[in-house]
C-alpha atoms as a PDB file:
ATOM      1  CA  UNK A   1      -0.447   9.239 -27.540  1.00  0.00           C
ATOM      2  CA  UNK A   2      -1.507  12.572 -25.366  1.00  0.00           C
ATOM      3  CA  UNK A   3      -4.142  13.087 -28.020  1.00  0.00           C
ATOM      4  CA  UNK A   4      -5.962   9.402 -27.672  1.00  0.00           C
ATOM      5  CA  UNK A   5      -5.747   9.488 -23.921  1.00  0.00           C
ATOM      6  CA  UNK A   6      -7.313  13.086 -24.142  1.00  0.00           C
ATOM      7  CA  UNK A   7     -10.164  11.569 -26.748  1.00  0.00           C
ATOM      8  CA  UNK A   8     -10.572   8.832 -24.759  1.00  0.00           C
ATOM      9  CA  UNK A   9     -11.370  10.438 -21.527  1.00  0.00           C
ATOM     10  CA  UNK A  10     -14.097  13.029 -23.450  1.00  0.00           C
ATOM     11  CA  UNK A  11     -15.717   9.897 -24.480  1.00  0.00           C
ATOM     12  CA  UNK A  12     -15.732   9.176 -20.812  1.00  0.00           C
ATOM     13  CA  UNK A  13     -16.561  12.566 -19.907  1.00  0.00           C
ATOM     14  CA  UNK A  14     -13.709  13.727 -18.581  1.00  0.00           C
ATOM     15  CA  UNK A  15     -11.529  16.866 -19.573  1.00  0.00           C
ATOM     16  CA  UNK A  16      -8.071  14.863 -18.786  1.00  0.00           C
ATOM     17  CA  UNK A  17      -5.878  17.381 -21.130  1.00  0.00           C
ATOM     18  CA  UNK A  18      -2.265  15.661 -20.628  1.00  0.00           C
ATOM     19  CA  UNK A  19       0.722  17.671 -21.725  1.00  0.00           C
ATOM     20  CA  UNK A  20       2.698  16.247 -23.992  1.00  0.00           C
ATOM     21  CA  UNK A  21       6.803  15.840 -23.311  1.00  0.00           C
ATOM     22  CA  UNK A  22       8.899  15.475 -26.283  1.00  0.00           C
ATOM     23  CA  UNK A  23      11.950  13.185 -25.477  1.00  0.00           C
ATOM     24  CA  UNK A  24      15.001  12.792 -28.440  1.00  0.00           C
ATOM     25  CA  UNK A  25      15.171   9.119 -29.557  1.00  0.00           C
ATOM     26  CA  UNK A  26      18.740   9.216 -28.901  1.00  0.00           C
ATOM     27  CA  UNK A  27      17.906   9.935 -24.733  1.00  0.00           C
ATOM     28  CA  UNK A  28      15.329   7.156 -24.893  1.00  0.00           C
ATOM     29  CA  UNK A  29      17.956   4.498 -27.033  1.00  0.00           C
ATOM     30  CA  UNK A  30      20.256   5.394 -23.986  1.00  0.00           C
ATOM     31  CA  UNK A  31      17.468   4.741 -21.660  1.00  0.00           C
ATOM     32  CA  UNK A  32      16.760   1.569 -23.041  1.00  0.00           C
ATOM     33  CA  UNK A  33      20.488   0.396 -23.336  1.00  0.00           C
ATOM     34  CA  UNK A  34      21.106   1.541 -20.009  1.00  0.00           C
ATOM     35  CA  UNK A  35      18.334  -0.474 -18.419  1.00  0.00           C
ATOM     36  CA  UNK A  36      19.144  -3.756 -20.246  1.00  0.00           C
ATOM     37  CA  UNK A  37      22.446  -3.654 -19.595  1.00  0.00           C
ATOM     38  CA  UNK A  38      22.102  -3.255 -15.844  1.00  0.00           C
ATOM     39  CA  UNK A  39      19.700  -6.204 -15.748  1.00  0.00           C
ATOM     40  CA  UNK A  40      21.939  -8.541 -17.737  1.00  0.00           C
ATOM     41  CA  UNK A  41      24.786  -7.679 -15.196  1.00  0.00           C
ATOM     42  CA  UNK A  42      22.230  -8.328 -12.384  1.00  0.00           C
ATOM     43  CA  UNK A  43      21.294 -11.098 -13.666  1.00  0.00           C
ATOM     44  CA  UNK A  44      25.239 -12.208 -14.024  1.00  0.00           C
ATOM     45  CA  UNK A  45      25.810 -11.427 -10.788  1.00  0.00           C
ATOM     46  CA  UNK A  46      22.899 -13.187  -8.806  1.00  0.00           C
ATOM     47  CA  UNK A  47      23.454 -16.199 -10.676  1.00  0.00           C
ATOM     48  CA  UNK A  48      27.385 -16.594  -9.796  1.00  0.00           C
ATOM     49  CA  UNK A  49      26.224 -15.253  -6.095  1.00  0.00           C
ATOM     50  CA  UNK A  50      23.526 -18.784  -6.256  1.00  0.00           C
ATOM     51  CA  UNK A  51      25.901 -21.142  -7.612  1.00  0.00           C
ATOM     52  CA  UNK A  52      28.485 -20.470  -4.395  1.00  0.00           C
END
């Protein structure tokens, strides 16, 4: 991704030259999990809090 925002900004004229982060898929899937699960509780919650 780095790589076509780099190429992208030369086309511009810019010398952007992002560093790239690797991140293990397994760090990300907890990410992801982690972030849906706290919405569907917050989402739980704020609807039993609107129906009192």
């Amino acid at each position: 991704m780095n790589e076509y925002i780099n190429s992208l900004g030369a086309l511009v004229g810019l010398n952007l030259n992002i560093p790239h982060i690797e991140v293990p898929t397994s760090i990300s899937l907890i990410v992801i999990f982690g972030v849906l699960m706290l919405s569907m509780l917050l989402s739980f919650i704020m609807t039993k809090h609107e129906q009192v």
